[in-house]
N, C-alpha and C. Protein backbone atom coordinates (compact mmCIF):
# COMPACT_ATOMS: atom_id res chain seq x y z
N UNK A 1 0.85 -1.17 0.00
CA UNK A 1 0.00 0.00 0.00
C UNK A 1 0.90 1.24 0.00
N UNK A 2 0.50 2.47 -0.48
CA UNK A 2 1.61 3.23 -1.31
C UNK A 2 1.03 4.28 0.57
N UNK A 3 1.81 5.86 0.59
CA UNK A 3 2.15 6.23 1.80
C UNK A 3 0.87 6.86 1.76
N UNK A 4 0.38 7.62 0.57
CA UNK A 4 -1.07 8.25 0.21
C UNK A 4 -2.11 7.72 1.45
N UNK A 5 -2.12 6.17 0.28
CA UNK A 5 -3.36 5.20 0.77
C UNK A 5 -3.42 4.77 1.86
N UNK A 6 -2.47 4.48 3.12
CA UNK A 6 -1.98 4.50 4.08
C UNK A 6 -3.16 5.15 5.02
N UNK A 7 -2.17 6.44 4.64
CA UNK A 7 -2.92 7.96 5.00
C UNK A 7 -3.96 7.92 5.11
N UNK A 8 -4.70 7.84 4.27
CA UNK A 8 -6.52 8.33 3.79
C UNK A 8 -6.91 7.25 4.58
N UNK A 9 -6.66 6.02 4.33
CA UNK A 9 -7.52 4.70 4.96
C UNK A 9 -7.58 4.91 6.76
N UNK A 10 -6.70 5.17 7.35
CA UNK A 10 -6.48 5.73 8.72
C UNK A 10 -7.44 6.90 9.12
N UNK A 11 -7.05 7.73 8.12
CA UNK A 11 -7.46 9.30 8.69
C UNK A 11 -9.03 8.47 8.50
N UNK A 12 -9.70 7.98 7.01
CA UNK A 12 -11.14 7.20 7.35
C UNK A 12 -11.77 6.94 8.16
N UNK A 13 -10.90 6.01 8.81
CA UNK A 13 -11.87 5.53 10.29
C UNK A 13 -11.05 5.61 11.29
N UNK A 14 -10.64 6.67 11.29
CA UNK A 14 -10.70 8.33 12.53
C UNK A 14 -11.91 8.83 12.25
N UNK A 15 -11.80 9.13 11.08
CA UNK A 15 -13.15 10.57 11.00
C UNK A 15 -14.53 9.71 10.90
N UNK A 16 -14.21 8.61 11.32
CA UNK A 16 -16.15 7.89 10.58
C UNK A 16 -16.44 7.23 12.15
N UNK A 17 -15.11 6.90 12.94
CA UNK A 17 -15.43 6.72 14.21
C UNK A 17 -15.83 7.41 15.18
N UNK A 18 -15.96 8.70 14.92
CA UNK A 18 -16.40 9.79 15.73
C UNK A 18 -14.42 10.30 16.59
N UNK A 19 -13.53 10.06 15.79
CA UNK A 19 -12.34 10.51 16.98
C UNK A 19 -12.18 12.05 16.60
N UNK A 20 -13.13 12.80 15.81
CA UNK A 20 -12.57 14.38 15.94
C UNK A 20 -11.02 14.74 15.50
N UNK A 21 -11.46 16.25 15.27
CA UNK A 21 -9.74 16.34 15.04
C UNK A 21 -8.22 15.79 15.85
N UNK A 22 -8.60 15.77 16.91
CA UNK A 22 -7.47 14.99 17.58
C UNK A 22 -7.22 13.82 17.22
N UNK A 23 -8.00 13.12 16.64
CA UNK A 23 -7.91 11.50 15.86
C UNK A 23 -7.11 11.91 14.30
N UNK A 24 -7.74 13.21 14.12
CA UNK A 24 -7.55 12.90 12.81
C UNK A 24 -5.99 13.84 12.52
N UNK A 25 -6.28 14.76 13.28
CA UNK A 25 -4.81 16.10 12.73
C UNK A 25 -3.55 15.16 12.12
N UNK A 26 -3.23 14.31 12.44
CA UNK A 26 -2.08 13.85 12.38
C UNK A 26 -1.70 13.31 10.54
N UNK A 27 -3.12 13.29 10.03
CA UNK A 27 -3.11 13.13 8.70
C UNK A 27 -3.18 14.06 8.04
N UNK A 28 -3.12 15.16 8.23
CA UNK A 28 -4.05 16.53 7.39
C UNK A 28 -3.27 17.68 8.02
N UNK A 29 -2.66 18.51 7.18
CA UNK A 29 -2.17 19.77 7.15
C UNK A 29 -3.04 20.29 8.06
N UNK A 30 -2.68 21.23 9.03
CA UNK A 30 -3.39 22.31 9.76
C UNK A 30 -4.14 23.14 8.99
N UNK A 31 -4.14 23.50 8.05
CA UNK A 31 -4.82 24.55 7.27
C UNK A 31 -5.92 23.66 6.37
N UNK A 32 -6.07 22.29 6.37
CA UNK A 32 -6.48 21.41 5.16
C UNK A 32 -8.07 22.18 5.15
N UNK A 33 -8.17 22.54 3.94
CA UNK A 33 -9.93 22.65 3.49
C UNK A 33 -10.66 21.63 3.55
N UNK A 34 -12.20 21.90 3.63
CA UNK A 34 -13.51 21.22 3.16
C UNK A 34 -14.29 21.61 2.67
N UNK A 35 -14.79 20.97 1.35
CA UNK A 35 -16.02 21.32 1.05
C UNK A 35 -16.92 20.18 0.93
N UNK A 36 -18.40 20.87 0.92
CA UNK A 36 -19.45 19.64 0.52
C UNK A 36 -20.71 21.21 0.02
N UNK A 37 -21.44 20.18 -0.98
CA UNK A 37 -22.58 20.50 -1.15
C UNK A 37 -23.62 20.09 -0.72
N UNK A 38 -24.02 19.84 0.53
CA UNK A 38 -24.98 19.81 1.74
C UNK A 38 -24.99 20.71 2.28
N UNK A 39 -25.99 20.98 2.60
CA UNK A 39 -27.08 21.96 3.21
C UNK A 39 -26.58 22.07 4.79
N UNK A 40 -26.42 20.56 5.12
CA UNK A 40 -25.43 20.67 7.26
C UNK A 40 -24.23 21.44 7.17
N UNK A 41 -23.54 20.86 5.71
CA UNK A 41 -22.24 21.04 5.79
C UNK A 41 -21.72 22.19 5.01
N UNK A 42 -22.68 23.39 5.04
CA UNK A 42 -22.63 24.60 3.93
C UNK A 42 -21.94 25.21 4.79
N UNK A 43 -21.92 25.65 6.30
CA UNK A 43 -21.09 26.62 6.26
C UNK A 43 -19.40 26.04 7.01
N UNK A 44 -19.29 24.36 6.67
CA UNK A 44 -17.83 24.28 7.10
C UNK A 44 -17.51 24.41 6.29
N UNK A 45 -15.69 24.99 6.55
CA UNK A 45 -14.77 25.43 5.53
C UNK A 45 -13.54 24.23 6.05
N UNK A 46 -13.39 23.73 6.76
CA UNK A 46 -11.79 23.58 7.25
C UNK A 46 -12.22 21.83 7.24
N UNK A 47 -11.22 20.86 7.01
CA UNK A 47 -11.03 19.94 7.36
C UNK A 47 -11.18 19.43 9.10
N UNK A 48 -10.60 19.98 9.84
CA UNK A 48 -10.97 20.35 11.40
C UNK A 48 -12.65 20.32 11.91
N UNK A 49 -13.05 21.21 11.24
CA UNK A 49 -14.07 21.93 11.65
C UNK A 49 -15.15 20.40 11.14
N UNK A 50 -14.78 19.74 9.89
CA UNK A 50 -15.72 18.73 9.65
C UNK A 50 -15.61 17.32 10.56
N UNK A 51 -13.80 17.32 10.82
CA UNK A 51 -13.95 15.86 11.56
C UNK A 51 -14.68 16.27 13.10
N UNK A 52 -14.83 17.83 13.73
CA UNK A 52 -14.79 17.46 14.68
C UNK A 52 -16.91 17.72 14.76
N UNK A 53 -17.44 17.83 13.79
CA UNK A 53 -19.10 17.64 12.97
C UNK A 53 -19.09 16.12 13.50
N UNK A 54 -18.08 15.07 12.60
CA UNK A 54 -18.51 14.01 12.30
C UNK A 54 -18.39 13.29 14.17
N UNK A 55 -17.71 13.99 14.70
CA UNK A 55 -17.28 13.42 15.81
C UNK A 55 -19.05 13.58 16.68
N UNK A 56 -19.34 15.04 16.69
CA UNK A 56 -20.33 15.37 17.08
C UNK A 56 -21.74 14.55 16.72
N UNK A 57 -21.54 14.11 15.81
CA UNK A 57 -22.72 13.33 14.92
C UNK A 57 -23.42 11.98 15.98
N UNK A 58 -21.88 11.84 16.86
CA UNK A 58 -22.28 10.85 17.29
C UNK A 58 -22.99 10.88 18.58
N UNK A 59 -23.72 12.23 19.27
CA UNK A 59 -24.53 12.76 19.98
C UNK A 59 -25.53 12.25 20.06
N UNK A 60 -26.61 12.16 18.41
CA UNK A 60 -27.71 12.54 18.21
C UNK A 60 -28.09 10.79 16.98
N UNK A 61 -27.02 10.08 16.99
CA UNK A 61 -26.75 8.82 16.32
C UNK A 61 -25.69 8.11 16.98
N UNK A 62 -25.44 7.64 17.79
CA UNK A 62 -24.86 7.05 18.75
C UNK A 62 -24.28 5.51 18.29
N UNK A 63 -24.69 4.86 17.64
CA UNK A 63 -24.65 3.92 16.79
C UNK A 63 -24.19 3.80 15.32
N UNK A 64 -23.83 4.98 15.35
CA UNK A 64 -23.36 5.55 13.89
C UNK A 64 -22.00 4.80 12.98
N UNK A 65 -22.33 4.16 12.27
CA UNK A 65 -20.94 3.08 11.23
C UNK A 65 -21.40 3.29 10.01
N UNK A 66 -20.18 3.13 9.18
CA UNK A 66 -20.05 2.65 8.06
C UNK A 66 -19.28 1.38 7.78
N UNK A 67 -20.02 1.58 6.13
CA UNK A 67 -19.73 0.56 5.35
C UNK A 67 -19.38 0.88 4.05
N UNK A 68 -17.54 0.08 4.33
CA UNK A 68 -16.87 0.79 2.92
C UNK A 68 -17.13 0.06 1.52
N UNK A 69 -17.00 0.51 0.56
CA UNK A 69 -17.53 0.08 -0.63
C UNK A 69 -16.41 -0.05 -1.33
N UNK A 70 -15.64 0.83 -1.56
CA UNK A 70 -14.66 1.08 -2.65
C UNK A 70 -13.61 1.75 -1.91
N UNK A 71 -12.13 1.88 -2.43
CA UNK A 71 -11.01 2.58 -1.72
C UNK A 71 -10.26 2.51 -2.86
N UNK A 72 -10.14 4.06 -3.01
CA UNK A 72 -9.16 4.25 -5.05
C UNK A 72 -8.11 5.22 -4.27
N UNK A 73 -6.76 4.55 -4.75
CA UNK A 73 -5.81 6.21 -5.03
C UNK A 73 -5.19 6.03 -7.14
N UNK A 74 -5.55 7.38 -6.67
CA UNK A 74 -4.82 7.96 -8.19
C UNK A 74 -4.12 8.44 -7.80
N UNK A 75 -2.81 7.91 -8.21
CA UNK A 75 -1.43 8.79 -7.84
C UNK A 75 -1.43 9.69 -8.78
N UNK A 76 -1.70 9.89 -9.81
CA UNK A 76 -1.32 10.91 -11.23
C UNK A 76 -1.50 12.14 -10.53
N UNK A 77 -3.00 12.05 -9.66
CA UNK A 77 -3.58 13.49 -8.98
C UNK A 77 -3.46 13.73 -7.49
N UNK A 78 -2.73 12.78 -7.30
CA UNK A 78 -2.14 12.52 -5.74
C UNK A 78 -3.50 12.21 -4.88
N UNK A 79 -4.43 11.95 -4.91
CA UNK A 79 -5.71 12.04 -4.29
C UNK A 79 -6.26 10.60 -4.05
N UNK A 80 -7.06 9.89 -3.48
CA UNK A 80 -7.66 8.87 -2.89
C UNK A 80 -9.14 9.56 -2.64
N UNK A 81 -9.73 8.27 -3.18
CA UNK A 81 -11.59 8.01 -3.04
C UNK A 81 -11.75 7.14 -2.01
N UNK A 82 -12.84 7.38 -1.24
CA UNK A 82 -13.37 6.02 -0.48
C UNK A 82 -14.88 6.19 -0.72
N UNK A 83 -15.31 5.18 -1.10
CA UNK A 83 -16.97 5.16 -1.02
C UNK A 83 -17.42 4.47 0.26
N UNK A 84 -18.76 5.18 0.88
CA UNK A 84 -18.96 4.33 1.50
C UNK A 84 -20.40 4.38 2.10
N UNK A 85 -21.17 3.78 2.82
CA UNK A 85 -22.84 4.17 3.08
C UNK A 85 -22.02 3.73 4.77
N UNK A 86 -23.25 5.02 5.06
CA UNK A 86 -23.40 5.07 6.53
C UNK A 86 -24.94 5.00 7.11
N UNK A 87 -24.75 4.80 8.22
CA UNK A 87 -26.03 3.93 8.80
C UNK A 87 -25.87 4.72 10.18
N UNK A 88 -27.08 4.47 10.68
CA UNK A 88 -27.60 4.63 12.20
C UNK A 88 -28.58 5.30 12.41
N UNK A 89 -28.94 5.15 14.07
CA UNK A 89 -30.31 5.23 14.46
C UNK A 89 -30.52 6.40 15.11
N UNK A 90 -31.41 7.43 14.72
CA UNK A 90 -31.26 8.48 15.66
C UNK A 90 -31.87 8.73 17.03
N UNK A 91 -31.42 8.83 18.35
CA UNK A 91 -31.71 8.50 19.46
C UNK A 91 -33.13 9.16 19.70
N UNK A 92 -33.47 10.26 19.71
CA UNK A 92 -34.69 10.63 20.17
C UNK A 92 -36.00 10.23 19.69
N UNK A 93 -36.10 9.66 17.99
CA UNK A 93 -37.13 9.33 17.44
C UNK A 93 -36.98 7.78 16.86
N UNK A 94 -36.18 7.12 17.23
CA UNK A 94 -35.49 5.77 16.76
C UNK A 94 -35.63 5.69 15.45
N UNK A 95 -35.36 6.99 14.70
CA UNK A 95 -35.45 6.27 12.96
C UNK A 95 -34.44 6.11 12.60
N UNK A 96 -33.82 5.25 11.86
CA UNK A 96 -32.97 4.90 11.25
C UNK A 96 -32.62 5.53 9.35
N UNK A 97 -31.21 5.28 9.17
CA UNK A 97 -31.08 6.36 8.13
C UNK A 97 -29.81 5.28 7.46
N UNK A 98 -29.75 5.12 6.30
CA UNK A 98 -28.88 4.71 5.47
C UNK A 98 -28.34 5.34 4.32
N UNK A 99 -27.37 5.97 4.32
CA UNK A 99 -27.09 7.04 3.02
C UNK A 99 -25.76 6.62 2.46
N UNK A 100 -25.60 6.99 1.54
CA UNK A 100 -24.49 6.52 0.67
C UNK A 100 -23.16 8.01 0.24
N UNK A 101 -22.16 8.54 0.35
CA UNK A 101 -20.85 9.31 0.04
C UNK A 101 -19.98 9.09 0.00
N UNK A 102 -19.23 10.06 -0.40
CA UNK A 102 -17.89 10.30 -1.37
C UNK A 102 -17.11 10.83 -1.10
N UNK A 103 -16.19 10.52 -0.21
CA UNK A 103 -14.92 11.46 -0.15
C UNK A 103 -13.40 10.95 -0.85
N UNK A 104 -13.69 12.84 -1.65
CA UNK A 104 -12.27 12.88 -2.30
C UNK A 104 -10.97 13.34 -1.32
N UNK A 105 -10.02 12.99 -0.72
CA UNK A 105 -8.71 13.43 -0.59
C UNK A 105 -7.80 13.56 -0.88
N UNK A 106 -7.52 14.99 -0.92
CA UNK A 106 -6.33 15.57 -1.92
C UNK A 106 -4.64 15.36 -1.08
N UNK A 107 -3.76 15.41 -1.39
CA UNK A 107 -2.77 15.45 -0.73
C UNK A 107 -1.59 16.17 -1.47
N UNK A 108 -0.75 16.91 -0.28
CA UNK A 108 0.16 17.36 -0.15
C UNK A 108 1.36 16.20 0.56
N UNK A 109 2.32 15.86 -0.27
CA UNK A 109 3.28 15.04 0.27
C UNK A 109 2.42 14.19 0.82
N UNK A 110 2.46 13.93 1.98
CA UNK A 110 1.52 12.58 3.10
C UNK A 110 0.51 13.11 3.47
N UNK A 111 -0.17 14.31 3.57
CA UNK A 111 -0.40 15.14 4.43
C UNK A 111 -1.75 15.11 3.74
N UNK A 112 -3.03 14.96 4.09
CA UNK A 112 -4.74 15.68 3.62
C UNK A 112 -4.09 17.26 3.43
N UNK A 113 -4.55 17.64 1.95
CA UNK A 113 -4.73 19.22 2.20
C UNK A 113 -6.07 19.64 2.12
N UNK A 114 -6.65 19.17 1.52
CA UNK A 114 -8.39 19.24 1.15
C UNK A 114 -9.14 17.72 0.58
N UNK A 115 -9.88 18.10 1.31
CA UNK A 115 -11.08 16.98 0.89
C UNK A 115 -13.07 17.93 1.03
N UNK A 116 -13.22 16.99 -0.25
CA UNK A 116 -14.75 17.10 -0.72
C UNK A 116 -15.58 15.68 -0.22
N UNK A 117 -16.52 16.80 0.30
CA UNK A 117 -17.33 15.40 0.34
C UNK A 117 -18.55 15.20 -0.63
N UNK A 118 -18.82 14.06 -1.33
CA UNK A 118 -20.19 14.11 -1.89
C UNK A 118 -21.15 13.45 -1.33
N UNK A 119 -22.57 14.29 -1.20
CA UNK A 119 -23.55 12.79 -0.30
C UNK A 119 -24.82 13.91 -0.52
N UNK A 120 -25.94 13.36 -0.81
CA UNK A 120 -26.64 13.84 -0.99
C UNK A 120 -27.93 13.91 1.01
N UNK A 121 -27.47 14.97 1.38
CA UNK A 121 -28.05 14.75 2.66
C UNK A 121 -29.64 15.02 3.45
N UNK A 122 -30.12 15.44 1.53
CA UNK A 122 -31.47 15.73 1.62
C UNK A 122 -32.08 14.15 2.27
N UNK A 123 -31.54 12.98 1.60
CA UNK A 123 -32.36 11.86 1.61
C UNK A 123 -31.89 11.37 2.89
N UNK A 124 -30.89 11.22 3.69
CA UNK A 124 -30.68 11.27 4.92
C UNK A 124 -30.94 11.91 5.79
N UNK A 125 -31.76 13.18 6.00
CA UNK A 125 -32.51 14.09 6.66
C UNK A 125 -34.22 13.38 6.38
N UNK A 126 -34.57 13.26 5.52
CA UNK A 126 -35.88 12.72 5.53
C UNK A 126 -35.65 11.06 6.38
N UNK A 127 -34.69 10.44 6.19
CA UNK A 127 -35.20 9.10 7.00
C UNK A 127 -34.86 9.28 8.14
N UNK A 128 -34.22 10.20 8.70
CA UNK A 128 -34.11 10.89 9.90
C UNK A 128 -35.77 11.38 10.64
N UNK A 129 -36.37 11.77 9.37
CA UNK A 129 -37.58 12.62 10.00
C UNK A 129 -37.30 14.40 10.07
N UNK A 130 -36.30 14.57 9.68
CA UNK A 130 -35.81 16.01 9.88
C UNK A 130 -35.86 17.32 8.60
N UNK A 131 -36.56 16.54 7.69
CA UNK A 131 -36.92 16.99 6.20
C UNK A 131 -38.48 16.85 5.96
């Protein structure tokens, strides 16, 4: 496994386990960006600011896992894909939610500089009940 893929697969499940930036800094430039086109995740900017969301997530979904699908690096663009659907139950109304995303990570040397996420979070807000 090349130092990239390493990287990304780790920093993964840091950030999907709920460990927050302290789980995760160690993969990702201090400055690393985020974006997503979701509506939760419109006004994070920072890589930080999202692992320590995903960490939070686990408040209000307590049971919260994934399930990986796919794991790509393209070295040409220095970057790594992971697909993967996430699951869990949300504590106050017991509904359950299964959604499917995309994160791209970009890299600097070893280092996350930015990552995108794709996931469409309209349809995970409705099986939530929250749409």
């Amino acid at each position: 496994m090349n130092a990239i893929t390493s990287v990304a697969m780790r920093f993964f499940e840091e950030c999907e386990t709920g460990k927050g930036w302290e789980g995760c800094k160690q993969y990702c430039r201090p400055d690393a960006t985020f974006v997503a086109q979701a509506e939760p995740l419109a006004e994070i900017r920072s890589l930080q600011q999202y692992t320590d969301w995903m960490k939070g997530s686990f408040a209000f979904i307590p049971d919260g896992q994934y399930e990986l699908k796919a794991f790509a690096t393209d070295e040409d663009r220095n970057s790594v894909c992971a697909y993967a659907v996430y699951s869990g139950t949300y504590s106050a109304t017991g509904q359950s939610m299964k959604s499917d995303y995309v994160y791209v990570m970009e890299f600097d040397g070893d280092k996350i500089r930015h990552m995108t996420k794709i996931w469409n979070a309209g349809i995970a807000m409705k099986q939530l009940g929250w749409a």
